[in-house]
Protein backbone atom coordinates (compact mmCIF):
# COMPACT_ATOMS: atom_id res chain seq x y z
CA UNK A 1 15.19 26.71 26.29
CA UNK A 2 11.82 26.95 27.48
CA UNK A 3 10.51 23.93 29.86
CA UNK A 4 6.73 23.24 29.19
CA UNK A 5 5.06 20.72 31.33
CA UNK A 6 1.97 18.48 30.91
CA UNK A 7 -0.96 19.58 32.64
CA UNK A 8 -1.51 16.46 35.21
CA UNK A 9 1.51 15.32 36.35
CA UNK A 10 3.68 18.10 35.16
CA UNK A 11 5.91 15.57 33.26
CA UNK A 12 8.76 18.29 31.33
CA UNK A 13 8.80 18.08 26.94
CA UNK A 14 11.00 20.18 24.75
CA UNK A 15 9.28 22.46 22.32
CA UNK A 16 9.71 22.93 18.68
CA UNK A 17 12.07 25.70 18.81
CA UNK A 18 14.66 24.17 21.88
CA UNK A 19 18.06 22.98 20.18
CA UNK A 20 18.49 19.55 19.55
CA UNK A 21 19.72 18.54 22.46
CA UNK A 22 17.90 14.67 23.31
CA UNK A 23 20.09 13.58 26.40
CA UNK A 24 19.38 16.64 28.22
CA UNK A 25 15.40 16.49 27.29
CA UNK A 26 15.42 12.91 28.07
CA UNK A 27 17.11 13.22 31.48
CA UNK A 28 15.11 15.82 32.98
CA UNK A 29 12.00 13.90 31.78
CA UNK A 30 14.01 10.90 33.61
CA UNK A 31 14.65 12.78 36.63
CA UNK A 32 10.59 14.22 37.20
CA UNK A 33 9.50 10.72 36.58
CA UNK A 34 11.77 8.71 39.06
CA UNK A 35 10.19 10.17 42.24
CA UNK A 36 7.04 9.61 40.80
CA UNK A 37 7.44 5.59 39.67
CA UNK A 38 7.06 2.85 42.71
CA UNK A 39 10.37 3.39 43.94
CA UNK A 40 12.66 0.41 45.75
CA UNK A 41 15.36 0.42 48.49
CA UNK A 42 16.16 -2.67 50.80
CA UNK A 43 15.45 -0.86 54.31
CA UNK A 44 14.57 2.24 55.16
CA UNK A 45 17.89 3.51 55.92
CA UNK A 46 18.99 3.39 52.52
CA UNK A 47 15.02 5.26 51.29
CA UNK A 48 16.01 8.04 54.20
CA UNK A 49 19.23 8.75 52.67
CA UNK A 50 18.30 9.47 48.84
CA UNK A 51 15.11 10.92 49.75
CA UNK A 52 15.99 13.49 52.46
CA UNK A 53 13.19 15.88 51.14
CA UNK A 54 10.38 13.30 50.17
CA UNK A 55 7.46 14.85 48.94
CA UNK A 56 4.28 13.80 49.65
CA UNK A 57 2.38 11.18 47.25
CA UNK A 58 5.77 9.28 47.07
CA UNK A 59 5.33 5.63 47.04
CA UNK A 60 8.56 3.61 47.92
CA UNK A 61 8.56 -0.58 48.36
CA UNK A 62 10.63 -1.60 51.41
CA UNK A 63 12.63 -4.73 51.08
CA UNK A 64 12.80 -5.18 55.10
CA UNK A 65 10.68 -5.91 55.86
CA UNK A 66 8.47 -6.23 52.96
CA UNK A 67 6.21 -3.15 52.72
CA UNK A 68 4.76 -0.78 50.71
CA UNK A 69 4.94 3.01 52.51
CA UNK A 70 3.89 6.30 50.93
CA UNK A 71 4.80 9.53 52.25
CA UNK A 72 2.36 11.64 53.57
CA UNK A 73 3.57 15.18 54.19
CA UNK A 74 4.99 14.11 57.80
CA UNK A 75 6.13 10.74 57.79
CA UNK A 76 6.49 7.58 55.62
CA UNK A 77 3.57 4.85 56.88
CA UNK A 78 2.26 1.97 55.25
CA UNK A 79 0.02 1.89 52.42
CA UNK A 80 -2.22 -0.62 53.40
CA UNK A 81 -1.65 -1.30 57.25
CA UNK A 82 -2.24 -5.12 57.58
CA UNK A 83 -2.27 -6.55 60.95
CA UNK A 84 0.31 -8.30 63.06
CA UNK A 85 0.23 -12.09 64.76
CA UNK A 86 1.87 -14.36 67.09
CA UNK A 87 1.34 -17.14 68.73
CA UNK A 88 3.44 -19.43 71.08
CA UNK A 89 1.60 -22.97 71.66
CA UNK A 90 3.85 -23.42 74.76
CA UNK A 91 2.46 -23.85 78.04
CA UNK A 92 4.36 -21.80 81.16
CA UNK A 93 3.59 -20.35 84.16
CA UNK A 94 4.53 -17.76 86.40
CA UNK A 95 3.88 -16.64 90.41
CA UNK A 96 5.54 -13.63 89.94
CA UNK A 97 2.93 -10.53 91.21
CA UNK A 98 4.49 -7.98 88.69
CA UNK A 99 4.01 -8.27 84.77
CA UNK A 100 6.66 -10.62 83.29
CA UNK A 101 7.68 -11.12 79.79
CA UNK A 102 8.78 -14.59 80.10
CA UNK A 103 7.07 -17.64 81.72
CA UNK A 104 8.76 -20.47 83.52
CA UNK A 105 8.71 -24.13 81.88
CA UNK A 106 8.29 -22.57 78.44
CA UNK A 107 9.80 -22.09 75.32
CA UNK A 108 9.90 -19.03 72.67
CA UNK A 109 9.87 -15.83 75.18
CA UNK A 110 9.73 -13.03 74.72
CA UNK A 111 7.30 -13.08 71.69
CA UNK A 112 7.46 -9.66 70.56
CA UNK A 113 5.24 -8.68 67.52
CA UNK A 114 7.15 -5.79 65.21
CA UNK A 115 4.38 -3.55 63.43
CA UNK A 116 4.56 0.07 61.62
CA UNK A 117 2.72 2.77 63.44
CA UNK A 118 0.08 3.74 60.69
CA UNK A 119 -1.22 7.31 59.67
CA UNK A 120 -3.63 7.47 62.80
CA UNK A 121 -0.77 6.91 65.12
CA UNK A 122 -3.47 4.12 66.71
CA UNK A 123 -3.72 0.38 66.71
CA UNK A 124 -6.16 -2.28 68.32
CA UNK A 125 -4.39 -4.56 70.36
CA UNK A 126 -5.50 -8.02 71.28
CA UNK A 127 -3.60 -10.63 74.07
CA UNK A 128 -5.29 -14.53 74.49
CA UNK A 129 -4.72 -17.79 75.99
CA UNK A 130 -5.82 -20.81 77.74
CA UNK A 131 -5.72 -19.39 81.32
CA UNK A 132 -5.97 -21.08 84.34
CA UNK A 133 -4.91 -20.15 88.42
CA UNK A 134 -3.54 -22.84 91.15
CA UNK A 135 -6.10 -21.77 93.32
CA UNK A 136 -9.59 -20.79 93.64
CA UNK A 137 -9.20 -17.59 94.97
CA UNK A 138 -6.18 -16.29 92.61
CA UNK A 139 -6.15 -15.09 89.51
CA UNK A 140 -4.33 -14.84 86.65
CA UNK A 141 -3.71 -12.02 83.84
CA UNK A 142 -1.89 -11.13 80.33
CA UNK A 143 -1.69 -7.99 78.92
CA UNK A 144 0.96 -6.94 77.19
CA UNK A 145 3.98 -4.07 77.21
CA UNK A 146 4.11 -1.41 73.58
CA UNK A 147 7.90 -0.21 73.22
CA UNK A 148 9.27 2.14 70.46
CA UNK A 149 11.90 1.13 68.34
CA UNK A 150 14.48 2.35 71.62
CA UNK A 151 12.95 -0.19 73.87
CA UNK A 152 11.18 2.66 76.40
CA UNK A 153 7.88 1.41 77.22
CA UNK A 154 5.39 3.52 75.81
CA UNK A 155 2.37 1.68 77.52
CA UNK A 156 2.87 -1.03 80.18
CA UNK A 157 1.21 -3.91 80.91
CA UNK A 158 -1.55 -2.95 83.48
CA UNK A 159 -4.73 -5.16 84.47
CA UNK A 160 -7.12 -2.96 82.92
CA UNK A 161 -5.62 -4.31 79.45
CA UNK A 162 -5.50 -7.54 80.11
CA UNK A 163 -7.05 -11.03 79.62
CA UNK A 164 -8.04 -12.60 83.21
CA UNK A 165 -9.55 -15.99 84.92
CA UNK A 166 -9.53 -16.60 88.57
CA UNK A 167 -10.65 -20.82 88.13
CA UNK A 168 -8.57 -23.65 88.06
CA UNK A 169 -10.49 -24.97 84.85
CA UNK A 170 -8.35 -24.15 82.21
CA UNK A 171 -10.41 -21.21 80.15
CA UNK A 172 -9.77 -19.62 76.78
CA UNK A 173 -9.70 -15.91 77.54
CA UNK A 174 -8.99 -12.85 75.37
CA UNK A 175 -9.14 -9.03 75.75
CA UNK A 176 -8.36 -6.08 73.16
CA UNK A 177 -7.74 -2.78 73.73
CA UNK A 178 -6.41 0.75 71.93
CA UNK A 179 -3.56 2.45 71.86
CA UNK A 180 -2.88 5.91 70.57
CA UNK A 181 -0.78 8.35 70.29
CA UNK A 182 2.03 6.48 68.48
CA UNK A 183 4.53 8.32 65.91
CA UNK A 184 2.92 7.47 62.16
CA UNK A 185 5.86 5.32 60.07
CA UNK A 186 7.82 4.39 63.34
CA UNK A 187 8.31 0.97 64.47
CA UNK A 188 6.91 -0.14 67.90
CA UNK A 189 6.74 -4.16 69.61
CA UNK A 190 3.99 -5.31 71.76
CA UNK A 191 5.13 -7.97 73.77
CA UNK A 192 2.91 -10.18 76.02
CA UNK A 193 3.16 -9.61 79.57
CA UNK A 194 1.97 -12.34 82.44
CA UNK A 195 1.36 -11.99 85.99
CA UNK A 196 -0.17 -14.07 89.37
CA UNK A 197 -2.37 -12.25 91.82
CA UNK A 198 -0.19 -13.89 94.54
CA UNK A 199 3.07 -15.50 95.25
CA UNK A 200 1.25 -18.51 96.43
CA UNK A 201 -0.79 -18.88 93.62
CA UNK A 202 0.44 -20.06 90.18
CA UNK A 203 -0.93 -18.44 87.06
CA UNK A 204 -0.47 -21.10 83.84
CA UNK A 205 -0.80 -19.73 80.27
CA UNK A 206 -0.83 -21.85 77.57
CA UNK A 207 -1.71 -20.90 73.39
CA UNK A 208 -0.32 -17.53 73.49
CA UNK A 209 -1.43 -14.97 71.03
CA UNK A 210 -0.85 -11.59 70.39
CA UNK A 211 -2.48 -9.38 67.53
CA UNK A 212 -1.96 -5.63 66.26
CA UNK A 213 -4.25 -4.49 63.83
CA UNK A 214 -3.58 -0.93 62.88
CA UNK A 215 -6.14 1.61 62.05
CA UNK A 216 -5.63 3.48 58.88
């Protein structure tokens, strides 16, 4: 039997002279089209496992968590990146002097926000709340802490990514920043990260936000 294909997506037909033979002409037309079709697993351990040679073009929907991800000749990232929000409408406060994750007299912390590294490996990253300091002279900053999907910090929270206010007024405040480098189609969290310039001084935070937008 000789195996012709079509001339665009190389689809397999019988010819004229094959034998008769329609399960066996059906199923390898069958089998070229499946990895071709909009394919669907429920998580990405069960795509990894029948596709362990993906090809690239392949277009899979990801029950969990909800995505659509194409492969593209390194790694499986989303086919439209759409950003990533949370918020926590809790007011807390902290006097610690290194970054924390979670603020005294509040609720809802650690608010992590899960995105998908995109192709670019790179995402925008913005932190933002209602700040205020104790004191005149202290100050107050959030920035936030990027992990892989093994917990390690990949960037911590530092002041020169951060949103700051050194009054007592309370002040809406909000600071973005980029991050690169990131493995395209892995999972990362950034997590909001608070701190007080001193000990003495207590830094309150209150309408927490965190945003991820990724760049394609």
């Amino acid at each position: 039997m000789t195996t012709q294909y079509t001339p665009i997506s190389a689809l397999p037909y019988p010819q004229a002279t094959d034998p008769a033979d329609l399960p066996t002409h059906l199923k390898a037309l069958a089998d070229t089209t499946d990895a071709r079709l909009v394919m669907r697993f429920p998580d990405t351990a069960t795509r990894d496992t029948k596709l362990p040679a993906p090809v690239a073009g392949m277009i899979a929907w990801i029950g969990t968590p909800g995505r659509m991800m194409y492969y593209n000749g390194t790694a499986w990232v989303p086919l439209a990146p759409v950003p990533v929000f949370r918020v926590n409408v809790d007011d807390g406060d902290t006097t610690s002097t290194s970054y924390v994750e979670t603020l005294a007299n509040a609720g809802g912390d650690p608010m992590a926000a899960t995105f998908t590294a995109p192709a670019s490996g790179q995402v925008i990253v913005t932190v933002g709340s209602y700040i205020r300091s104790s004191a005149s002279s202290g100050i107050a900053c959030m920035s936030a802490n990027i992990r892989n999907s093994s917990g390690t910090i990949l960037y911590a929270a530092v002041d020169e990514r951060s949103a700051a206010s050194a009054i007592t007024n309370r002040t809406s405040v909000s600071a973005q920043f980029l991050i690169t480098g990131l493995a395209a189609g892995t999972t990362h969290t950034a997590t909001p990260a608070y701190r007080s310039g001193a000990t003495t001084n207590t830094a309150y935070f209150d309408t927490r936000f965190i945003r991820v937008d990724p760049i394609p």
